[in-house]
PDB file of N, CA and C in Angstrom:
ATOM      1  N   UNK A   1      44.127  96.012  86.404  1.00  0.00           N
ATOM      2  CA  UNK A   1      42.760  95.551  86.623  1.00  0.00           C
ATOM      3  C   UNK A   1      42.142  95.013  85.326  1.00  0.00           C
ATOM      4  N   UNK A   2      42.390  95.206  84.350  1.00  0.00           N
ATOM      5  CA  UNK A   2      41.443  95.707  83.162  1.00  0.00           C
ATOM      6  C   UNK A   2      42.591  94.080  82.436  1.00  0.00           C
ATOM      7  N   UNK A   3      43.559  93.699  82.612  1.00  0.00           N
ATOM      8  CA  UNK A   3      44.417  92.827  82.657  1.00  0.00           C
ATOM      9  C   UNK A   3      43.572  91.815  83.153  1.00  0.00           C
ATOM     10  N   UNK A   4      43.777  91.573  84.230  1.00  0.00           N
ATOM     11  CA  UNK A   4      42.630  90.602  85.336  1.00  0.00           C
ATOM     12  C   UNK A   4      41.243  90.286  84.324  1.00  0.00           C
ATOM     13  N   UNK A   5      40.739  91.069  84.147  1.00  0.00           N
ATOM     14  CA  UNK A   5      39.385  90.721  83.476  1.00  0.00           C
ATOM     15  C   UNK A   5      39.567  90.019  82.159  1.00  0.00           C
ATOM     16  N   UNK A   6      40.559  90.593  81.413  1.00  0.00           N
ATOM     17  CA  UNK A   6      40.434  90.442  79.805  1.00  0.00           C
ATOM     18  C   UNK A   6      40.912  88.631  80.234  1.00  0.00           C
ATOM     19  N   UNK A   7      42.026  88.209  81.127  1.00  0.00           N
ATOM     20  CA  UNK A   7      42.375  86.558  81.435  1.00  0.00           C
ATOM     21  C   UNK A   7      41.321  86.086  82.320  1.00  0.00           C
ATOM     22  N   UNK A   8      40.631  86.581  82.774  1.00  0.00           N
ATOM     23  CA  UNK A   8      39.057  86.061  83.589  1.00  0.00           C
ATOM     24  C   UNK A   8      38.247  85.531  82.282  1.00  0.00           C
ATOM     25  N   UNK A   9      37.865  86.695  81.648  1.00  0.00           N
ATOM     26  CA  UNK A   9      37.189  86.802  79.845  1.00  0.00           C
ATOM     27  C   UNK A   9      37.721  85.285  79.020  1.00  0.00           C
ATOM     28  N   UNK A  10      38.721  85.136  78.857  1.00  0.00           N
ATOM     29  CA  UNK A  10      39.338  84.287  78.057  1.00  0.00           C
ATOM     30  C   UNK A  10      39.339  83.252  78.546  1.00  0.00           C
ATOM     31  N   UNK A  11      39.604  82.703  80.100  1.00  0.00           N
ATOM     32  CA  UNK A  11      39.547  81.928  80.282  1.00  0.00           C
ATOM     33  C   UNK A  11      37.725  81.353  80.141  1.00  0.00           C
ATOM     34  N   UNK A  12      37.253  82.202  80.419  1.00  0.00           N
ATOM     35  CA  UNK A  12      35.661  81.891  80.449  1.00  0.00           C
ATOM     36  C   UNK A  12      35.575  80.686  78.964  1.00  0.00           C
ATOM     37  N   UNK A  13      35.849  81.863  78.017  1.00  0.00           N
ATOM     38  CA  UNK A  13      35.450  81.681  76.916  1.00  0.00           C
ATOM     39  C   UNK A  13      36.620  80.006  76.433  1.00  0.00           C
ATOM     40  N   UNK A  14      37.271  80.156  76.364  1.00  0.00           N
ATOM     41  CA  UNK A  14      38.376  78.633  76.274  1.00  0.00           C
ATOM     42  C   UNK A  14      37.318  77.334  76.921  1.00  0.00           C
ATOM     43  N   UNK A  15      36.987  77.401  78.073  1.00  0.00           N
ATOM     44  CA  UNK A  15      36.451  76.779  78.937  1.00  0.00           C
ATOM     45  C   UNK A  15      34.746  76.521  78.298  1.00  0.00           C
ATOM     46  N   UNK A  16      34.032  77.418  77.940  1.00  0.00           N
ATOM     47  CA  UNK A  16      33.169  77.090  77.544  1.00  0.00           C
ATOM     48  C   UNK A  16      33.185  76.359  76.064  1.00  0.00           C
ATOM     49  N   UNK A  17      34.275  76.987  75.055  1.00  0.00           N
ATOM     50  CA  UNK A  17      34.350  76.007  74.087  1.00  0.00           C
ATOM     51  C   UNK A  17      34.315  74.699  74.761  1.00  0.00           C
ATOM     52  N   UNK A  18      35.389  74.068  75.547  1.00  0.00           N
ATOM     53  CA  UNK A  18      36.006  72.952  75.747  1.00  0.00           C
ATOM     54  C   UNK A  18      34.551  72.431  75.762  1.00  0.00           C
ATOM     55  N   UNK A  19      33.691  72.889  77.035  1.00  0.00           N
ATOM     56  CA  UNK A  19      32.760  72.299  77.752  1.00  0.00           C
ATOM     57  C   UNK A  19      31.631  71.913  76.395  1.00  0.00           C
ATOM     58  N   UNK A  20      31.528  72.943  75.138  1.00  0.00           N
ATOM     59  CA  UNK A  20      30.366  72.526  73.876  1.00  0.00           C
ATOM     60  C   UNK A  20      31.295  71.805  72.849  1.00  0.00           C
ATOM     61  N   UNK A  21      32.079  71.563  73.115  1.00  0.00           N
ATOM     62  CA  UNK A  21      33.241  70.246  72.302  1.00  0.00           C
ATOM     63  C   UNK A  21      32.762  69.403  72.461  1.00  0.00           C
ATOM     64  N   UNK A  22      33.202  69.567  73.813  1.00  0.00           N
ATOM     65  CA  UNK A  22      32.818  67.689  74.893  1.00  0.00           C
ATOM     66  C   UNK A  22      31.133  66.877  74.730  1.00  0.00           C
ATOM     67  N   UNK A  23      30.743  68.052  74.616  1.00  0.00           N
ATOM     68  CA  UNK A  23      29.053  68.110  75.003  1.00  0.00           C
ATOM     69  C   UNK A  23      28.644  67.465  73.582  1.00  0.00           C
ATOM     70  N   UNK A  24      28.851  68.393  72.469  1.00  0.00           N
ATOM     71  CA  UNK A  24      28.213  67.989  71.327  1.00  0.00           C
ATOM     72  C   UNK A  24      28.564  67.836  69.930  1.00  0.00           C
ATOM     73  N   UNK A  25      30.185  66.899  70.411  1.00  0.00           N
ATOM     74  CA  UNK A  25      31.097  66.008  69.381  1.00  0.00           C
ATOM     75  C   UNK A  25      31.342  65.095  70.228  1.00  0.00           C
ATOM     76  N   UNK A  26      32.424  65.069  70.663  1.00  0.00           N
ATOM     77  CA  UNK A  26      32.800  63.936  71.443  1.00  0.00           C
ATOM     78  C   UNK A  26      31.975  62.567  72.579  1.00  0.00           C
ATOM     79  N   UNK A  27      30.299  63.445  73.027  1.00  0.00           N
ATOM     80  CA  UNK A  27      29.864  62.547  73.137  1.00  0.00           C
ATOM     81  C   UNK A  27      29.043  61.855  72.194  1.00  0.00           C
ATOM     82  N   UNK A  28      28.587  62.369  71.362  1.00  0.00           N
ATOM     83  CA  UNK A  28      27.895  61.882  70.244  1.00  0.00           C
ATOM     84  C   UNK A  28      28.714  60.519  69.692  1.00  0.00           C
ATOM     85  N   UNK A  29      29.941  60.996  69.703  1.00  0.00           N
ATOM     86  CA  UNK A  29      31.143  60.490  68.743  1.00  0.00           C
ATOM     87  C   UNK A  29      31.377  58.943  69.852  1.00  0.00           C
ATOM     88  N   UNK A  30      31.278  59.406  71.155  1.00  0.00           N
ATOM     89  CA  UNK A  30      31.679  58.067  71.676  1.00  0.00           C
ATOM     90  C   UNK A  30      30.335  57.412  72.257  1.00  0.00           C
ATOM     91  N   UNK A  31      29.029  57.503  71.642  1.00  0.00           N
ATOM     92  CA  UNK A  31      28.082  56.742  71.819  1.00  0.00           C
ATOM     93  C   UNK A  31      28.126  56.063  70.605  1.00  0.00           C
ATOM     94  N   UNK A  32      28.085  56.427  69.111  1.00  0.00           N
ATOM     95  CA  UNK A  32      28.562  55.731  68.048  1.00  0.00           C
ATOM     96  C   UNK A  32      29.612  54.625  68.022  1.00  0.00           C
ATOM     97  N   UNK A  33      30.719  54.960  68.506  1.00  0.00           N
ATOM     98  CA  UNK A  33      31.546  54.015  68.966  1.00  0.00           C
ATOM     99  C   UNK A  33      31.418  52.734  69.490  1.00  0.00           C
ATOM    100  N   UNK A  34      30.064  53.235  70.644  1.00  0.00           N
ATOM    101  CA  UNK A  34      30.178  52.373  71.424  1.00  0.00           C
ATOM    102  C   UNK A  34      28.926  51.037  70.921  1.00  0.00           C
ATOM    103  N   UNK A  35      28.053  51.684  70.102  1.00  0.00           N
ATOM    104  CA  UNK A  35      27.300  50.626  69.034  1.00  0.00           C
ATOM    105  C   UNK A  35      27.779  49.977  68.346  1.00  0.00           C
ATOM    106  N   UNK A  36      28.826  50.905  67.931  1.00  0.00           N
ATOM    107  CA  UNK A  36      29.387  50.088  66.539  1.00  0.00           C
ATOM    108  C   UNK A  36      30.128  48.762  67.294  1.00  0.00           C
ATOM    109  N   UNK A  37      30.999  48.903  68.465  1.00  0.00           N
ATOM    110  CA  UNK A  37      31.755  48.192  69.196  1.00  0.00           C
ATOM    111  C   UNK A  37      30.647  47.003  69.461  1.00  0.00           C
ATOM    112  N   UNK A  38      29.653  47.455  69.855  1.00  0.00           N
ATOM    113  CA  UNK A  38      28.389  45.938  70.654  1.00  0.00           C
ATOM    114  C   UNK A  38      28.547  45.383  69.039  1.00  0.00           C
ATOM    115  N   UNK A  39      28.184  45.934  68.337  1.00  0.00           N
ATOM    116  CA  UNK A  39      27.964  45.351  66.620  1.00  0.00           C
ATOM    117  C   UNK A  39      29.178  43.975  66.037  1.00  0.00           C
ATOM    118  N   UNK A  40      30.409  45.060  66.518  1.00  0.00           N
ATOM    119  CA  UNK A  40      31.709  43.673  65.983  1.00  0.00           C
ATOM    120  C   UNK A  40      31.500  43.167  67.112  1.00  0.00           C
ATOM    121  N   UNK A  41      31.389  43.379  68.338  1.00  0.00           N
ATOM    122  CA  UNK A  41      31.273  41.399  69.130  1.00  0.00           C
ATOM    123  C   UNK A  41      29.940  40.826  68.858  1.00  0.00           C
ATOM    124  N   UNK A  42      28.682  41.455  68.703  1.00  0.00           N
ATOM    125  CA  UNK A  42      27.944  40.251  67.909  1.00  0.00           C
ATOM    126  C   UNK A  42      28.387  39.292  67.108  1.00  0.00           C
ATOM    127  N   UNK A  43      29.092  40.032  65.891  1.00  0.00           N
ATOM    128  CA  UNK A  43      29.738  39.911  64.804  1.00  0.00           C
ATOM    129  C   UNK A  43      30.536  38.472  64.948  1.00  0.00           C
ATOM    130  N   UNK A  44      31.746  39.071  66.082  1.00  0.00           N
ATOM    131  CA  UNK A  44      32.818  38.324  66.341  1.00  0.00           C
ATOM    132  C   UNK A  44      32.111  36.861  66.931  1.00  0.00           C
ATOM    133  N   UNK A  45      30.793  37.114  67.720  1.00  0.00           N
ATOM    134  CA  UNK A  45      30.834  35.759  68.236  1.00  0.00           C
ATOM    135  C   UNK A  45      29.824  34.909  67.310  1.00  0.00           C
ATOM    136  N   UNK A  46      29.462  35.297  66.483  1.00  0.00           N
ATOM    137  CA  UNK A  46      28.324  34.660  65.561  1.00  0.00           C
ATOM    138  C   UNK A  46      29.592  33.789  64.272  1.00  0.00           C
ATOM    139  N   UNK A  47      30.679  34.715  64.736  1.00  0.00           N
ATOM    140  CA  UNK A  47      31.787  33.660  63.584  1.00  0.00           C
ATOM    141  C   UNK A  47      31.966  32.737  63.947  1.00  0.00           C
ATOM    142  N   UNK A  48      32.426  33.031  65.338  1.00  0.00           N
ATOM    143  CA  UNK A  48      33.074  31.840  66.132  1.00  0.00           C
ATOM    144  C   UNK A  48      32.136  30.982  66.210  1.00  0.00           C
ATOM    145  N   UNK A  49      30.691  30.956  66.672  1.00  0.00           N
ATOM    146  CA  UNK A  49      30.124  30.068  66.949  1.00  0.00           C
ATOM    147  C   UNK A  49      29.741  28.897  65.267  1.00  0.00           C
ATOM    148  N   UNK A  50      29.926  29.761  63.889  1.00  0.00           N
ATOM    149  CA  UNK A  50      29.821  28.953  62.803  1.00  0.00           C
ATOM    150  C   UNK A  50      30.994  28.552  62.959  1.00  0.00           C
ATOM    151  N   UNK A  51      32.136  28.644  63.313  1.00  0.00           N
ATOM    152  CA  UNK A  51      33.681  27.994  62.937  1.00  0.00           C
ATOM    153  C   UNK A  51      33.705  26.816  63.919  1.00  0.00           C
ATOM    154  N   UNK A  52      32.542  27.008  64.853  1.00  0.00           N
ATOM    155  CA  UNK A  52      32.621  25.706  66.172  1.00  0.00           C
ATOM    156  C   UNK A  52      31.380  25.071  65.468  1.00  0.00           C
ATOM    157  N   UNK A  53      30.816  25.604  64.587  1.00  0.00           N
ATOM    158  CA  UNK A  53      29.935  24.473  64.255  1.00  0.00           C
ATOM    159  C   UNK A  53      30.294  23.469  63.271  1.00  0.00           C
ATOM    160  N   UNK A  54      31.521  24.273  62.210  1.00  0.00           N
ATOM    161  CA  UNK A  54      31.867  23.551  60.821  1.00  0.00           C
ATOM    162  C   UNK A  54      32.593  21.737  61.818  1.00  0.00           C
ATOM    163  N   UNK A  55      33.522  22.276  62.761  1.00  0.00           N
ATOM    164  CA  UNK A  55      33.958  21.354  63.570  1.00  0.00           C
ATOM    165  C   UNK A  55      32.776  19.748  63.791  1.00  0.00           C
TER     166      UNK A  55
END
């Protein structure tokens, strides 16, 4: 019985890390990403459009 609980216990606890990982790194981490990403295609198309202008 006392078996049962202590892998009930652990799993709790595994699971709740995972869940304050996810929560408050990884999304942080992939909203940054995802600015920085809008940032190089500004980037990318503001080249292109001077390299179509030198033309």
């Amino acid at each position: 019985m006392w078996i049962t609980r202590l892998v009930s216990m652990t799993n709790f606890a595994v699971a709740s890390s995972a869940l304050g990982f996810q929560v408050f790194v990884l999304y942080p981490w992939h909203e940054q990403l995802q600015r920085d990403f809008e940032d190089l295609k500004k980037e990318h198309l503001r080249v292109l459009d001077a390299i179509r202008d030198m033309d």
